[in-house]
Protein backbone atom coordinates (compact mmCIF):
# COMPACT_ATOMS: atom_id res chain seq x y z
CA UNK A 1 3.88 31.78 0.57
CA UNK A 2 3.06 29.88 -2.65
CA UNK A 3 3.18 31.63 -6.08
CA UNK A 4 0.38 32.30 -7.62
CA UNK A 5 -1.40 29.87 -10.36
CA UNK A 6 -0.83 31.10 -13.62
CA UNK A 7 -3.75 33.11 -15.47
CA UNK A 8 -4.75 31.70 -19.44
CA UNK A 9 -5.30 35.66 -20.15
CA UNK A 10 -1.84 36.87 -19.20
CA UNK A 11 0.26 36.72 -21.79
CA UNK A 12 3.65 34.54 -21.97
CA UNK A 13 6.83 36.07 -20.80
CA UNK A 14 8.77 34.41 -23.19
CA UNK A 15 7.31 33.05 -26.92
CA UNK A 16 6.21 29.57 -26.89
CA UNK A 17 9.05 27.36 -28.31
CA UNK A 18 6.97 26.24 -31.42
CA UNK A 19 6.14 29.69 -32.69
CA UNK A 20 7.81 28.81 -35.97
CA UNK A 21 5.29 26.47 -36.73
CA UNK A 22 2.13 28.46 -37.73
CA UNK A 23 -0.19 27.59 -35.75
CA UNK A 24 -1.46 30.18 -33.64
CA UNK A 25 -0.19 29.95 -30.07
CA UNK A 26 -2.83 29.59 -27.40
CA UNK A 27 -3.17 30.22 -23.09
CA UNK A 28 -3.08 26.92 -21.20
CA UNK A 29 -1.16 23.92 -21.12
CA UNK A 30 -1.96 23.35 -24.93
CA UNK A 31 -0.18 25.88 -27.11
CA UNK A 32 -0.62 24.02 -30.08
CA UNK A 33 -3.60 21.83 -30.36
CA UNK A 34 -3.39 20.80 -34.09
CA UNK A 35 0.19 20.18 -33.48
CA UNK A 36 0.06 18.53 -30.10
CA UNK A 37 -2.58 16.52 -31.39
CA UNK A 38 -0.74 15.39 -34.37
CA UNK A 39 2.43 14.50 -32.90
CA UNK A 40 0.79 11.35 -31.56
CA UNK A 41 1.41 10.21 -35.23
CA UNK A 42 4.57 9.28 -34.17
CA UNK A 43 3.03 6.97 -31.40
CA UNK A 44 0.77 5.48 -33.39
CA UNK A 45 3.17 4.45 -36.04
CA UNK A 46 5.32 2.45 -33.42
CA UNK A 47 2.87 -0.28 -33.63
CA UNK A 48 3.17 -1.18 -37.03
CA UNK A 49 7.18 -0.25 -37.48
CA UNK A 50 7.52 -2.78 -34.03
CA UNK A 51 5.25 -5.43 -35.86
CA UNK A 52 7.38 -5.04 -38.79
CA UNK A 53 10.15 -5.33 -36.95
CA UNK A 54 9.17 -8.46 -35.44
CA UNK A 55 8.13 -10.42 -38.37
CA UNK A 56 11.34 -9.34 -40.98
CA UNK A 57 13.55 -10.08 -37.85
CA UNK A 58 15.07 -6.52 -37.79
CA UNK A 59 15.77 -5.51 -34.46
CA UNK A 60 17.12 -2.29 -35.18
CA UNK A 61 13.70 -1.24 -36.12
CA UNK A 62 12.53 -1.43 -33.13
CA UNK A 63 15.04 1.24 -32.08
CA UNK A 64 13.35 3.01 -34.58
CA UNK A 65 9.57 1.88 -32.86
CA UNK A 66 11.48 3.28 -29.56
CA UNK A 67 12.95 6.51 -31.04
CA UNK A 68 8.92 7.21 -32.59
CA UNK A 69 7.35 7.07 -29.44
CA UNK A 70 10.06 9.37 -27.77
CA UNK A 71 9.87 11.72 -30.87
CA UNK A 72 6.09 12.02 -30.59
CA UNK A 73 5.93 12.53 -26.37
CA UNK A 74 8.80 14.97 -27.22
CA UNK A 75 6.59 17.15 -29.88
CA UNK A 76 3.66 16.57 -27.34
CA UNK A 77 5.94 18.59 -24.90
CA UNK A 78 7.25 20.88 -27.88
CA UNK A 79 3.52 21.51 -29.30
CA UNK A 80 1.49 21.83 -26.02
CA UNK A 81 3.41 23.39 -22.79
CA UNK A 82 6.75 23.90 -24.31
CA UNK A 83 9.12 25.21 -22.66
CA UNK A 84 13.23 24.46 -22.39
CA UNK A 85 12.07 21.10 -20.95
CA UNK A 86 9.69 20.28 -24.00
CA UNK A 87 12.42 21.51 -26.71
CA UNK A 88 15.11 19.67 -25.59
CA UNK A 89 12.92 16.43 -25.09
CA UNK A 90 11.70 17.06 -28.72
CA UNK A 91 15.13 17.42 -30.42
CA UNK A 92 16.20 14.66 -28.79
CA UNK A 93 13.49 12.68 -29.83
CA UNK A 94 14.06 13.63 -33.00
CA UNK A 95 17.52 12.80 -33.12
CA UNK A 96 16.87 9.35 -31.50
CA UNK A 97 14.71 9.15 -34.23
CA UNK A 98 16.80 10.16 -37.02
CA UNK A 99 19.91 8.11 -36.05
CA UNK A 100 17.69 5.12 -35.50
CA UNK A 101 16.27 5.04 -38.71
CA UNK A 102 19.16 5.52 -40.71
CA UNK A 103 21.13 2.90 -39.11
CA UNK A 104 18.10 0.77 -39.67
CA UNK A 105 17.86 1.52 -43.27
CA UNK A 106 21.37 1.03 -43.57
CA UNK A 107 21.33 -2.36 -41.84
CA UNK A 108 18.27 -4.39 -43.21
CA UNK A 109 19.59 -4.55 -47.07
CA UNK A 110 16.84 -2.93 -48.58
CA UNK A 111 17.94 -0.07 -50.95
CA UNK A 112 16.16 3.38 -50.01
CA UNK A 113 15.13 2.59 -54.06
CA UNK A 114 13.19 -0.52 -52.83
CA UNK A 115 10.89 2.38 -51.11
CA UNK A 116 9.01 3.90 -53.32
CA UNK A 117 6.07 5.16 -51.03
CA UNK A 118 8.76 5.64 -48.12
CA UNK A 119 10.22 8.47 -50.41
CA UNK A 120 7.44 9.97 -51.64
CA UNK A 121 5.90 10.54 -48.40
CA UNK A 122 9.35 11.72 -46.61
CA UNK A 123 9.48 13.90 -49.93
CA UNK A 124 5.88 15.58 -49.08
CA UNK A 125 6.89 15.61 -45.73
CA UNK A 126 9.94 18.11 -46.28
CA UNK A 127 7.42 20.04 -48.65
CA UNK A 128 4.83 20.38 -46.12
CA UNK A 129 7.02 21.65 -43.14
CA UNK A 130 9.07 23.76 -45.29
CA UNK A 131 6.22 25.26 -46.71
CA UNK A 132 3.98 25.73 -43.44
CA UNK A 133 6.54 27.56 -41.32
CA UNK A 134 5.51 30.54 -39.85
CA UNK A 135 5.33 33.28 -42.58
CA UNK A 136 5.47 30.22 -45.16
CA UNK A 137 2.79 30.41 -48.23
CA UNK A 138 1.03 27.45 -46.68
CA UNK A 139 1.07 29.07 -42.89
CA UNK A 140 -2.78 30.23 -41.76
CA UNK A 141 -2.17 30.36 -38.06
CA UNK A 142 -5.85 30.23 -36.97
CA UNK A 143 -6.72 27.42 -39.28
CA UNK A 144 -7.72 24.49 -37.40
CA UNK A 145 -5.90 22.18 -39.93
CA UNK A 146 -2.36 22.89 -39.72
CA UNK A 147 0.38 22.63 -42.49
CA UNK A 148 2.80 21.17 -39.03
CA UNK A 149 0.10 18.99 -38.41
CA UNK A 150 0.17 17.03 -41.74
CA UNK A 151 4.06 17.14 -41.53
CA UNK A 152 3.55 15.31 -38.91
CA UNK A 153 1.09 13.32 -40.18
CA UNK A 154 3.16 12.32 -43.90
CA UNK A 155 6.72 11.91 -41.60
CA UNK A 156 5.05 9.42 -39.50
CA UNK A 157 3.61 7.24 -42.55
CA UNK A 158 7.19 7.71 -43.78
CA UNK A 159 8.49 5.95 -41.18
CA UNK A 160 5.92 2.78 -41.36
CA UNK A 161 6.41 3.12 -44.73
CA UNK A 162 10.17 2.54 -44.58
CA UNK A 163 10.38 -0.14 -42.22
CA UNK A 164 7.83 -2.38 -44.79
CA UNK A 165 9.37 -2.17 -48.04
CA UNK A 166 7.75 -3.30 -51.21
């Protein structure tokens, strides 16, 4: 005898993974939506960190490409079913992509003081997800623009940011 389906108006037996980030958690496969939605920011911004990579001839930043896309599926997974499946597939995404990028930084001779807009959005980046954490001043959970969602958002630019210095 097969289980039952699961109903969207029973509530979870455990707290969704991502309850620290403010948005409101929802029945269904999408917890998050803002959030889930937004973590494709990270997939987008492969593209132009690969093309980058390709025409300055620095491979390791297409690790970094790599890492983005597995950083974004992984905060898909975090934001939408979560799960111990989605949270470990999102911290390790975001370890890939943490590792990747400094070793890129490190390796392509281009001071982190070469990147002006590279710090300035990693800087509002840090802002915005410290300061739309669940109970955070920035945190309206039933908002349908998210403080996580922009984090998102600003980190990814970061990233393309970084790997096209000016």
């Amino acid at each position: 005898m097969s289980a039952a389906p699961a109903r969207a108006d029973i509530p979870r037996a455990t707290p969704h993974v991502a309850a620290s980030d403010c948005e409101q958690i929802r029945p269904g496969l999408i917890g998050q939506p803002s959030n889930t939605v937004s973590s494709l920011a990270f997939v987008a911004a492969a593209v132009p960190i690969a093309r980058a990579a390709a025409r300055r001839r620095r491979s390791a930043w297409h690790g970094v490409a790599a890492a983005a896309v597995l950083a974004g599926l992984g905060s898909v997974a975090y934001h939408g079913p979560g799960g111990r499946q989605g949270k470990r597939l999102h911290d390790a995404g975001i370890v890939a992509l943490a590792l990747s990028t400094a070793v890129a930084v490190a390796g392509d001779g281009t001071p982190f003081s070469r990147r002006p807009r590279a710090a300035g959005l990693t800087a509002a980046a840090v802002a915005m997800h410290a300061l739309s954490r669940t109970g955070g001043p920035l945190c309206s959970c039933r908002s349908p623009l998210q403080g996580h969602a922009l984090f998102h958002l600003l980190a990814a630019a970061a990233l393309v940011a970084a790997a096209e210095p000016r």
